[in-house]
Protein backbone atom coordinates (compact mmCIF):
# COMPACT_ATOMS: atom_id res chain seq x y z
CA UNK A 1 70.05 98.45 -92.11
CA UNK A 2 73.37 96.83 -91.79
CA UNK A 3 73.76 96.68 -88.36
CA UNK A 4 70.33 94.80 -87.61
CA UNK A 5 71.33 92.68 -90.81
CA UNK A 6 74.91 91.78 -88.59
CA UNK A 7 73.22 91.14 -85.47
CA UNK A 8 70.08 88.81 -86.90
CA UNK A 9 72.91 86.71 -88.77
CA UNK A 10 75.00 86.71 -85.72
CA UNK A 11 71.53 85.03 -83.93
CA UNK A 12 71.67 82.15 -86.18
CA UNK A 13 75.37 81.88 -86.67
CA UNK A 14 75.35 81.41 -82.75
CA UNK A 15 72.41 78.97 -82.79
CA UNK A 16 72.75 75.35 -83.02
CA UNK A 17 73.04 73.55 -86.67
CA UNK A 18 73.00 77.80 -87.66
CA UNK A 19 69.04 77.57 -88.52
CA UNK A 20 66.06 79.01 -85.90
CA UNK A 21 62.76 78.97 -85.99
CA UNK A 22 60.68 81.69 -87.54
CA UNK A 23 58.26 82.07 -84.75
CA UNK A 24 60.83 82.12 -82.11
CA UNK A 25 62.94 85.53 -84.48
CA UNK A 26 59.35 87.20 -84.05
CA UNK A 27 58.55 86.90 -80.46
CA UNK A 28 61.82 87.69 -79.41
CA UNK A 29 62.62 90.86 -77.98
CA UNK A 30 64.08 93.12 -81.23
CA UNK A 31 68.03 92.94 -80.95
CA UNK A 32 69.69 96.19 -80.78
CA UNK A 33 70.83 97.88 -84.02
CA UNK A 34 67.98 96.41 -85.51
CA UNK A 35 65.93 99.77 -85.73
CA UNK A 36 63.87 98.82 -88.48
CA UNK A 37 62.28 96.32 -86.80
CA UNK A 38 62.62 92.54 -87.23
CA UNK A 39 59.99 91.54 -89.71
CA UNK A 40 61.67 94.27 -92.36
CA UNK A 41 65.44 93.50 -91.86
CA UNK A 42 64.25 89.36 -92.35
CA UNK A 43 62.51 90.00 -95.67
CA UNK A 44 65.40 92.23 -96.84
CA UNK A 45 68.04 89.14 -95.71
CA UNK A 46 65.52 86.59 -97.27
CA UNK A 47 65.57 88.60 -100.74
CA UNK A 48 69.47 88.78 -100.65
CA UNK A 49 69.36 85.23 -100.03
CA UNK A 50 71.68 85.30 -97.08
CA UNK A 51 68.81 83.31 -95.17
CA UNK A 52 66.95 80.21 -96.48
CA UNK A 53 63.09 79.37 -95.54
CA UNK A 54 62.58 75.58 -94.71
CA UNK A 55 59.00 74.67 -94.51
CA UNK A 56 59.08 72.07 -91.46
CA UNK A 57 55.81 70.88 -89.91
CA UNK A 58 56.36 72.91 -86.83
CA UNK A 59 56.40 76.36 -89.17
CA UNK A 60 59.20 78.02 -91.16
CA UNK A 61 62.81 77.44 -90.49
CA UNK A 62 65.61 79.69 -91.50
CA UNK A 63 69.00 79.12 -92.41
CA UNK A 64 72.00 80.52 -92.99
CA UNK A 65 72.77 80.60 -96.59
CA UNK A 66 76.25 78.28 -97.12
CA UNK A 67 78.70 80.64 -98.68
């Protein structure tokens, strides 16, 4: 689990303004060390609050949780 939480937070630390798109997490091709698969390790991040869901008009948006 920690490993595919390090490398979907490293995703959206690299990403510009540190927030992607929901949809575009999904259809990506699953990271390596993320075993569980994406869907599980977002929920789990989500529920720690690490991540924030925006509701935009284009879909959900997440964002890294300011620290």
């Amino acid at each position: 689990l920690s490993p595919g939480r390090r490398t979907l937070l490293s995703l959206v630390r690299r990403s510009r303004h540190r927030e992607v798109p929901l949809r575009e997490l999904q259809r990506g091709k699953t990271p390596p060390g993320a075993a569980l698969g994406v869907p599980f390790i977002l929920h789990d991040l989500l529920g720690s609050q690490q991540l924030l869901s925006v509701p935009t008009a284009a879909g959900p948006l997440l964002r890294l949780a300011e620290s």
